[in-house]
N, C-alpha and C. Protein backbone atom coordinates (compact mmCIF):
# COMPACT_ATOMS: atom_id res chain seq x y z
N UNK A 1 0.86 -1.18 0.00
CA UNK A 1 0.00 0.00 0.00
C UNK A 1 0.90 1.25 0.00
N UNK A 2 0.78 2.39 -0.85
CA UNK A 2 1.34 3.36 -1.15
C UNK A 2 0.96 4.19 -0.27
N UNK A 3 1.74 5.83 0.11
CA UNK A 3 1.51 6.92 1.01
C UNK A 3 0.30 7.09 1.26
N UNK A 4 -0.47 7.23 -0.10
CA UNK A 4 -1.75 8.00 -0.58
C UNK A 4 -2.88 7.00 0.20
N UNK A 5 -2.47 5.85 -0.32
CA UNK A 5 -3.69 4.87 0.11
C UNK A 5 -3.92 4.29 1.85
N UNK A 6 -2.77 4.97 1.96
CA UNK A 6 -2.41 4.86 3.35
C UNK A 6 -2.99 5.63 4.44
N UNK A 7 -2.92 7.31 3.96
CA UNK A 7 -3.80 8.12 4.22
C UNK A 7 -4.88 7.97 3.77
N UNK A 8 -5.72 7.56 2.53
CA UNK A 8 -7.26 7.75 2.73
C UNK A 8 -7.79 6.57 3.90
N UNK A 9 -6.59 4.88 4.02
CA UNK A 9 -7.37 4.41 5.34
C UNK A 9 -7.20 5.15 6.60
N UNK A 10 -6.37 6.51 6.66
CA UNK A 10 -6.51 6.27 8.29
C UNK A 10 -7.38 7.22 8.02
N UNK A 11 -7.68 8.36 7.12
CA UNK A 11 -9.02 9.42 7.21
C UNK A 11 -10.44 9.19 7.65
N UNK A 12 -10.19 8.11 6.65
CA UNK A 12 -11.72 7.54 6.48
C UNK A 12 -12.66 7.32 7.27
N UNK A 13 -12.14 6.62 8.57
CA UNK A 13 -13.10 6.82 9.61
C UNK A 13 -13.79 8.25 9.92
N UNK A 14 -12.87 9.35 10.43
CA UNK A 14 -13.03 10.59 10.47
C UNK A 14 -13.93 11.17 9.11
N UNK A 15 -13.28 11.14 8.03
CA UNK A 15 -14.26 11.37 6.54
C UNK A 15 -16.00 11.00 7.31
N UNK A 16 -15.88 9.44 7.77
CA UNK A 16 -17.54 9.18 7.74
C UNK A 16 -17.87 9.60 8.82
N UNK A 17 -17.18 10.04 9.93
CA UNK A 17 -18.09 10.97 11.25
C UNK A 17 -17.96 12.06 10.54
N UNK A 18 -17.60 12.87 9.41
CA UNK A 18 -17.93 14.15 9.10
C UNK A 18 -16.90 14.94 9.96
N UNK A 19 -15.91 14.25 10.44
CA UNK A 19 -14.51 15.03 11.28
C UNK A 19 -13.65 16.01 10.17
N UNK A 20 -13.30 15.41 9.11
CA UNK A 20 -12.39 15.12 8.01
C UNK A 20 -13.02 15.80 6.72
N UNK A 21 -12.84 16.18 5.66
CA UNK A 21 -13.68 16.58 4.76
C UNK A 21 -12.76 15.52 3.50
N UNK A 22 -13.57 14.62 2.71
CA UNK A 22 -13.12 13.69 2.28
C UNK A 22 -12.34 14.28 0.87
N UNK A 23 -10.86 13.17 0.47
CA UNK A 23 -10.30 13.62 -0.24
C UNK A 23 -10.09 12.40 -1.02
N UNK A 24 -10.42 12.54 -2.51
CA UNK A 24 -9.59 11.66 -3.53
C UNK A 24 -8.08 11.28 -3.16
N UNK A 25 -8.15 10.23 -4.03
CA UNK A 25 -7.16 9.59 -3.99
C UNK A 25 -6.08 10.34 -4.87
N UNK A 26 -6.71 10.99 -6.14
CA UNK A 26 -5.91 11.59 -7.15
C UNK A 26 -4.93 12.85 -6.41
N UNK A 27 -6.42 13.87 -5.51
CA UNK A 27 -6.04 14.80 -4.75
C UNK A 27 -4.86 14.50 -4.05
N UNK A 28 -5.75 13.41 -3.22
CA UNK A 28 -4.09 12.97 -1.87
C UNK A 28 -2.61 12.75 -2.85
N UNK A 29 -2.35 12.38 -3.71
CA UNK A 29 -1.39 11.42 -4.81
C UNK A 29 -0.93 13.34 -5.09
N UNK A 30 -1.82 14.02 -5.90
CA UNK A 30 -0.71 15.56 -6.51
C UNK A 30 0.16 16.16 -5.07
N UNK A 31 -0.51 16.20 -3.94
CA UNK A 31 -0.50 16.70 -2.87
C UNK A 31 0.54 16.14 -1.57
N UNK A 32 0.98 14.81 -2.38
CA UNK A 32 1.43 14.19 -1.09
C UNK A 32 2.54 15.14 -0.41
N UNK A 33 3.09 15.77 -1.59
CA UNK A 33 4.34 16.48 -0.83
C UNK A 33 4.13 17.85 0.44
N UNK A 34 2.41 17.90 0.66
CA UNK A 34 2.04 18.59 1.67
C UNK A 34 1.86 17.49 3.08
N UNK A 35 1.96 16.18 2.90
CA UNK A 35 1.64 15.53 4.04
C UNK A 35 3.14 15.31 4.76
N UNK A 36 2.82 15.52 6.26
CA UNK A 36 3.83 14.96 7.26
C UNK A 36 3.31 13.68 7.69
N UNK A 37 3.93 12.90 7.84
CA UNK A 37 3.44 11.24 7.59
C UNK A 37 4.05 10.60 9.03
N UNK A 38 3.45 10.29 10.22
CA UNK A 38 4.45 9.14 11.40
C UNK A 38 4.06 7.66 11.26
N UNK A 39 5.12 7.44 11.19
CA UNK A 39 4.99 5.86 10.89
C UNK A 39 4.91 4.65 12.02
N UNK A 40 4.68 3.66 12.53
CA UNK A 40 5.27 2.90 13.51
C UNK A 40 4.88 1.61 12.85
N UNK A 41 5.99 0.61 12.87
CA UNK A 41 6.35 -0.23 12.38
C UNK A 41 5.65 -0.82 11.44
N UNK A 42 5.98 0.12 10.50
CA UNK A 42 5.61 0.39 8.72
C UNK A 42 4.37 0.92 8.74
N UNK A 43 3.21 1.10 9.82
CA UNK A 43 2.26 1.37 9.31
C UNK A 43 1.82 2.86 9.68
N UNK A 44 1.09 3.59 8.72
CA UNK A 44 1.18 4.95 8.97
C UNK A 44 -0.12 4.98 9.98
N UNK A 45 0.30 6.08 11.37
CA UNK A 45 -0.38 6.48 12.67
C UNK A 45 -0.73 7.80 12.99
N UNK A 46 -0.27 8.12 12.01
CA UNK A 46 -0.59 10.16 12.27
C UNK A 46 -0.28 10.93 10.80
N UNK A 47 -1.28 11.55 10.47
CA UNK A 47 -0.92 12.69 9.06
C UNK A 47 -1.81 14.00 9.02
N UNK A 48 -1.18 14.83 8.60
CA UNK A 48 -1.61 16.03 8.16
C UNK A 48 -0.89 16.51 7.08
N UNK A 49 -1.60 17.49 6.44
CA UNK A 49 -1.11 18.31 5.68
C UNK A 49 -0.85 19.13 5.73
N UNK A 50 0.08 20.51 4.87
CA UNK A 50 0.38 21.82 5.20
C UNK A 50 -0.19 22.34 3.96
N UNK A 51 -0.73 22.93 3.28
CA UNK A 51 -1.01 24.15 2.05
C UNK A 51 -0.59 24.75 2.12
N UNK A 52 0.34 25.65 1.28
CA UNK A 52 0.53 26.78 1.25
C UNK A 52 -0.64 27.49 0.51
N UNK A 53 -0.98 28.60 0.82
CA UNK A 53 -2.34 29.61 1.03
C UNK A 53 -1.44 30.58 -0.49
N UNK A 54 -0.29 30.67 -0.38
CA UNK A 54 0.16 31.93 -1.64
C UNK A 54 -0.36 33.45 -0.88
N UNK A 55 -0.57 33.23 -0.22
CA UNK A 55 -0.97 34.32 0.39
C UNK A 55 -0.36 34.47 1.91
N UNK A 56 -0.17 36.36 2.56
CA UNK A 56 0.28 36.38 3.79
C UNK A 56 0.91 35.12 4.38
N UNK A 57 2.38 34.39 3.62
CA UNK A 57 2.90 33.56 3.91
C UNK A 57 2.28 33.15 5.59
N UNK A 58 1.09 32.12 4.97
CA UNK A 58 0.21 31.55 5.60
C UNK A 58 0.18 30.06 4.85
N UNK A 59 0.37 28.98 5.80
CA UNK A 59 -0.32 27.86 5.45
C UNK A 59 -1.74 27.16 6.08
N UNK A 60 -2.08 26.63 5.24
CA UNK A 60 -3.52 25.66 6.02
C UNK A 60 -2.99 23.92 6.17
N UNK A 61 -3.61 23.79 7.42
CA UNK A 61 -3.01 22.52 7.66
C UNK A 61 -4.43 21.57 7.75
N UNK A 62 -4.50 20.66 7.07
CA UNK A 62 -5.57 19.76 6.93
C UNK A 62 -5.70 18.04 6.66
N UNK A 63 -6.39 17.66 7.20
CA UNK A 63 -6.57 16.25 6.96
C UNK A 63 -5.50 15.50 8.33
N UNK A 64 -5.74 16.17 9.29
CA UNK A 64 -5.28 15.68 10.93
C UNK A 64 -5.69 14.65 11.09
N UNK A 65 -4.90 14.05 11.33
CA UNK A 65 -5.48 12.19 11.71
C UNK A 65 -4.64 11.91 13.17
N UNK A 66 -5.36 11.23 13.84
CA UNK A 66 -4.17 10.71 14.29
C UNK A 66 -4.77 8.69 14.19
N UNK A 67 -4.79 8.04 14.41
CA UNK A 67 -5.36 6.37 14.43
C UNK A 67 -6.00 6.31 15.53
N UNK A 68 -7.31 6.07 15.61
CA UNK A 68 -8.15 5.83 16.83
C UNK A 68 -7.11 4.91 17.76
N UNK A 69 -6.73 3.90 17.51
CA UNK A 69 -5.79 3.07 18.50
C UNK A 69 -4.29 3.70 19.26
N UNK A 70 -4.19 5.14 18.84
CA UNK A 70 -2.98 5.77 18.50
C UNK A 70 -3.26 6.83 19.77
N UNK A 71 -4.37 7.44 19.76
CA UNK A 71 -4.98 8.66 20.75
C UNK A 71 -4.24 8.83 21.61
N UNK A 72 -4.22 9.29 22.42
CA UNK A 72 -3.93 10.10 23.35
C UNK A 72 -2.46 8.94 24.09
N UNK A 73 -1.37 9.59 22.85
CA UNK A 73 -0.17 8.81 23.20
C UNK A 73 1.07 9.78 23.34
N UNK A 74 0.70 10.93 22.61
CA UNK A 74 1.70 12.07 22.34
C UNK A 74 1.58 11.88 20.82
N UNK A 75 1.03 11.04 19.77
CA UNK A 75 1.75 11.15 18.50
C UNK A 75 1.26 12.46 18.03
N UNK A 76 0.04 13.44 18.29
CA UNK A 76 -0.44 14.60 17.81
C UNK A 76 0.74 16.02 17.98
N UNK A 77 0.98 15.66 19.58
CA UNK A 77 1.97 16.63 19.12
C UNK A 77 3.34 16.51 18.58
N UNK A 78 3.39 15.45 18.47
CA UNK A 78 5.08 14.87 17.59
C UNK A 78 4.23 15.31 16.37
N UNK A 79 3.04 15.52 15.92
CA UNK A 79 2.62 15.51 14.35
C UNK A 79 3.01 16.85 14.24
N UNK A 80 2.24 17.74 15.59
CA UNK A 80 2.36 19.34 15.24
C UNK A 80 3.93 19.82 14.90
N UNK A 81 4.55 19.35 15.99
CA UNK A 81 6.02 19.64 16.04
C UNK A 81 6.78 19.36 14.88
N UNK A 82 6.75 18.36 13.60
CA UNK A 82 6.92 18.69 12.63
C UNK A 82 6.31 19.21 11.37
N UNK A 83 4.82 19.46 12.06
CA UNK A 83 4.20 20.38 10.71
C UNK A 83 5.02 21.42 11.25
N UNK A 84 4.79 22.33 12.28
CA UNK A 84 5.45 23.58 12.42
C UNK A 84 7.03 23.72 11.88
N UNK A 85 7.30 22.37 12.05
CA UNK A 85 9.11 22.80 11.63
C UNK A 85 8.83 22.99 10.00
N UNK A 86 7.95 22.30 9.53
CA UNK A 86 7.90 22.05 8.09
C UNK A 86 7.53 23.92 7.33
N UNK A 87 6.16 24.31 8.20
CA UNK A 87 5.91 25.65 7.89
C UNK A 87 7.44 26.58 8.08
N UNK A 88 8.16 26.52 9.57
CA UNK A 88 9.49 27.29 9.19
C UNK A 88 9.98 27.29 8.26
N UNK A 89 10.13 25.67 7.59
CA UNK A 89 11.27 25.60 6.90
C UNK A 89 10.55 26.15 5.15
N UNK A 90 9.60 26.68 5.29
CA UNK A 90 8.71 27.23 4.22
C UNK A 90 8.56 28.30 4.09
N UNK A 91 9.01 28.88 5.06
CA UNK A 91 8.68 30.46 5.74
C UNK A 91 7.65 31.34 6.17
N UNK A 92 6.56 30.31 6.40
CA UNK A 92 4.93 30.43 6.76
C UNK A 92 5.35 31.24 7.84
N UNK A 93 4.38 32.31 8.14
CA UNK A 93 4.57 32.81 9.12
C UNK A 93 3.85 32.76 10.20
N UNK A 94 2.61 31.99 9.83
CA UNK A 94 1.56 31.39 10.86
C UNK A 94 0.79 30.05 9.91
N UNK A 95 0.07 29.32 10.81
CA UNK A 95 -0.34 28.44 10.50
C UNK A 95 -1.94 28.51 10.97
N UNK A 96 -2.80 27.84 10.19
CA UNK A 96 -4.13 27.70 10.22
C UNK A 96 -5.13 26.38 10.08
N UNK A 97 -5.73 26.70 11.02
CA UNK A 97 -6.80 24.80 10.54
C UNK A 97 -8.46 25.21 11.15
N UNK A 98 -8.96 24.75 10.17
CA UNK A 98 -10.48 24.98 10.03
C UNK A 98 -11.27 23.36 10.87
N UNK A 99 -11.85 23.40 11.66
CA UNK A 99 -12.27 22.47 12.11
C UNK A 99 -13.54 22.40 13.09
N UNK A 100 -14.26 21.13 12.88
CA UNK A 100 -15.52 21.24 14.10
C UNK A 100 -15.24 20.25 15.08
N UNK A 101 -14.48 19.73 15.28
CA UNK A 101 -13.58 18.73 16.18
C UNK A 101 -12.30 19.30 16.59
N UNK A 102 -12.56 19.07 18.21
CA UNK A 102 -10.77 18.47 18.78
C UNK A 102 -10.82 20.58 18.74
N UNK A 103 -11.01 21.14 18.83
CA UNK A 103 -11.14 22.68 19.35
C UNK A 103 -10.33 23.00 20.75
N UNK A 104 -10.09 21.80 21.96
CA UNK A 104 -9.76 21.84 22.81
C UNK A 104 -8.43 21.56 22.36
N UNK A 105 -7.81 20.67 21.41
CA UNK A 105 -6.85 20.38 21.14
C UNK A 105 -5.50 21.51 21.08
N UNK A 106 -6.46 21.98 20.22
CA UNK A 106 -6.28 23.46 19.80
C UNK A 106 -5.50 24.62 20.57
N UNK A 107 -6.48 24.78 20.89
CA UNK A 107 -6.76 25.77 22.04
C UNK A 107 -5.59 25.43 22.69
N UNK A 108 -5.47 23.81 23.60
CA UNK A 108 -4.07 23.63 24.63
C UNK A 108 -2.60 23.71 23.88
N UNK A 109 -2.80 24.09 22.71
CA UNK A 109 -1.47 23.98 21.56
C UNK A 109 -0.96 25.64 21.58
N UNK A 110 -2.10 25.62 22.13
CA UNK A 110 -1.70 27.89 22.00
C UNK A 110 -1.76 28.09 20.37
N UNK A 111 -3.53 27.43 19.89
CA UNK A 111 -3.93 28.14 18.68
C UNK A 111 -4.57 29.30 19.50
N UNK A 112 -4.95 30.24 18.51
CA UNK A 112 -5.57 31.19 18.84
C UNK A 112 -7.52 31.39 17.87
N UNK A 113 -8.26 31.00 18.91
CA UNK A 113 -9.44 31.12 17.84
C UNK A 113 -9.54 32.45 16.84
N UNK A 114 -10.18 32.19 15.72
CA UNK A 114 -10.36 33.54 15.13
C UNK A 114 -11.22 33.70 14.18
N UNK A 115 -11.47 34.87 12.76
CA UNK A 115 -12.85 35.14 12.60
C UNK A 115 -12.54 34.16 11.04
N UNK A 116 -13.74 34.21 10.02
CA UNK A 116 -13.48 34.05 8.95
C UNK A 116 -12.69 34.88 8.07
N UNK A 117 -12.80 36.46 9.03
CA UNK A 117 -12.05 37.66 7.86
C UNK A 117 -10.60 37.65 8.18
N UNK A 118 -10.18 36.80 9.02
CA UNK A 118 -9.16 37.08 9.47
C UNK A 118 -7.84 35.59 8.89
N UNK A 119 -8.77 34.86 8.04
CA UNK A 119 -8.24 34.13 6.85
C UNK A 119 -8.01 34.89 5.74
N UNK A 120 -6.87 34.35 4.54
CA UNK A 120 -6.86 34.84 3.50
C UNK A 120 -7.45 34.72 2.58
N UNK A 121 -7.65 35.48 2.02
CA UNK A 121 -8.36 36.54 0.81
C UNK A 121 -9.30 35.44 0.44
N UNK A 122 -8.40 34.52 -0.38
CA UNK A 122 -8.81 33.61 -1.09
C UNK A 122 -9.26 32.64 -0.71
N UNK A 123 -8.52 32.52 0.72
CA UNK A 123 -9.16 31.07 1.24
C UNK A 123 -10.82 31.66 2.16
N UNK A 124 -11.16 33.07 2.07
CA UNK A 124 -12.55 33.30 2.88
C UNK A 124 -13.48 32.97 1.36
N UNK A 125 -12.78 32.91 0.63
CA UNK A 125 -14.37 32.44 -0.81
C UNK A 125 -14.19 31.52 -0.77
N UNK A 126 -13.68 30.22 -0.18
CA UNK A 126 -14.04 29.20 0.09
C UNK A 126 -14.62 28.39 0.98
N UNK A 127 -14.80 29.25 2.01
CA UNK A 127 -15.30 28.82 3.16
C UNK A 127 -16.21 28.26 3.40
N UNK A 128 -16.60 27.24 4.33
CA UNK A 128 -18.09 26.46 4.07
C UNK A 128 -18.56 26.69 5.24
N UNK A 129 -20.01 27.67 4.86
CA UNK A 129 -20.70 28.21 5.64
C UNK A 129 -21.50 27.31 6.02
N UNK A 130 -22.01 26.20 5.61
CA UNK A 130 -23.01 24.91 6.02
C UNK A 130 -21.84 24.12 7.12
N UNK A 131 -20.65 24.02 7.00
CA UNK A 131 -19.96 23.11 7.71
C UNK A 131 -19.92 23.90 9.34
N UNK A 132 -19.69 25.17 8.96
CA UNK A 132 -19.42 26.67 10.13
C UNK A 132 -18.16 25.78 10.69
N UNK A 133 -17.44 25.20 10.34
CA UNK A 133 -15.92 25.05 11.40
C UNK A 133 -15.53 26.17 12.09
N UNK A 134 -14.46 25.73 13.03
CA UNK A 134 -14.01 27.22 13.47
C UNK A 134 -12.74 27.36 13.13
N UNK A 135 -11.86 28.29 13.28
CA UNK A 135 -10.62 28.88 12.89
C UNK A 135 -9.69 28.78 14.28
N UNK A 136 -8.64 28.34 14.07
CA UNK A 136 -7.45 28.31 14.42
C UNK A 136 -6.21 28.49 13.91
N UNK A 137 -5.54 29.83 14.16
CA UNK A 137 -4.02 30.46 13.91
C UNK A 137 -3.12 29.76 14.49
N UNK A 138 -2.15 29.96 14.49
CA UNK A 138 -0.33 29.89 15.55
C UNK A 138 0.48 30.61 14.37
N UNK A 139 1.13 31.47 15.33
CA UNK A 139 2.30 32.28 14.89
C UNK A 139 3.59 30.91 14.44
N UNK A 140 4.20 30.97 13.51
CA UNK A 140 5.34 29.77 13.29
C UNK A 140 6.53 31.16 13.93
N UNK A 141 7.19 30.00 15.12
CA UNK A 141 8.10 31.00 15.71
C UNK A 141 9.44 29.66 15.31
């Protein structure tokens, strides 16, 4: 099983509680080079992605997984700790994630909640007003 296919099994659960907003396989496959991937003994246990936004060197980070069997072990913040190195090493100057889950997560990470206007340009005409997620920043220090 390849990266891609790897990530749509661990999404998928999340995809069908409506945690996750579901992604092709084609999508995941152009994109992989936005996923930070943790592995444990070969099998993948934690992923996200980074976007770059092209805008207010800002990324969006999406498709947070961690493996239901995996929870509350530390692998989330070993995930954050190299998305954030990944945004440095990109020169993001903050980071962003849209979500209706795990808000507390958030929050104890020292995101900062915030508005829809306070996303970029481009990414507020995309916004899904039926989903209403909420917004979460961090400064990449």
């Amino acid at each position: 099983m390849d990266n891609s296919e790897q990530i749509l099994t661990l999404i998928k659960p999340f995809v069908d509680q409506g945690k996750i907003l579901s992604r092709s396989k084609d999508e995941i496959e152009k994109n992989i080079n936005d996923f930070v991937l943790l592995f444990e003994k070969n099998q993948l246990v934690a992923c996200a992605g980074l976007k770059d936004c092209q805008e207010g060197s800002m990324g969006e980070i999406y498709s947070l997984a961690v493996a239901q069997d995996s929870q509350n072990t530390g692998l989330s913040n070993q995930l954050l700790d190299k998305i954030l190195a990944n945004a440095k090493q990109r020169n993001f100057s903050k980071v962003f994630a849209l979500t209706k889950f795990g808000t507390e997560w958030f929050i104890k990470n020292n995101f900062t909640k915030m508005q829809i206007s306070d996303l970029p340009k481009k990414r507020q005409k995309y916004f899904n007003y039926d989903r209403n997620s909420s917004i979460f920043f961090k400064e990449v220090n």
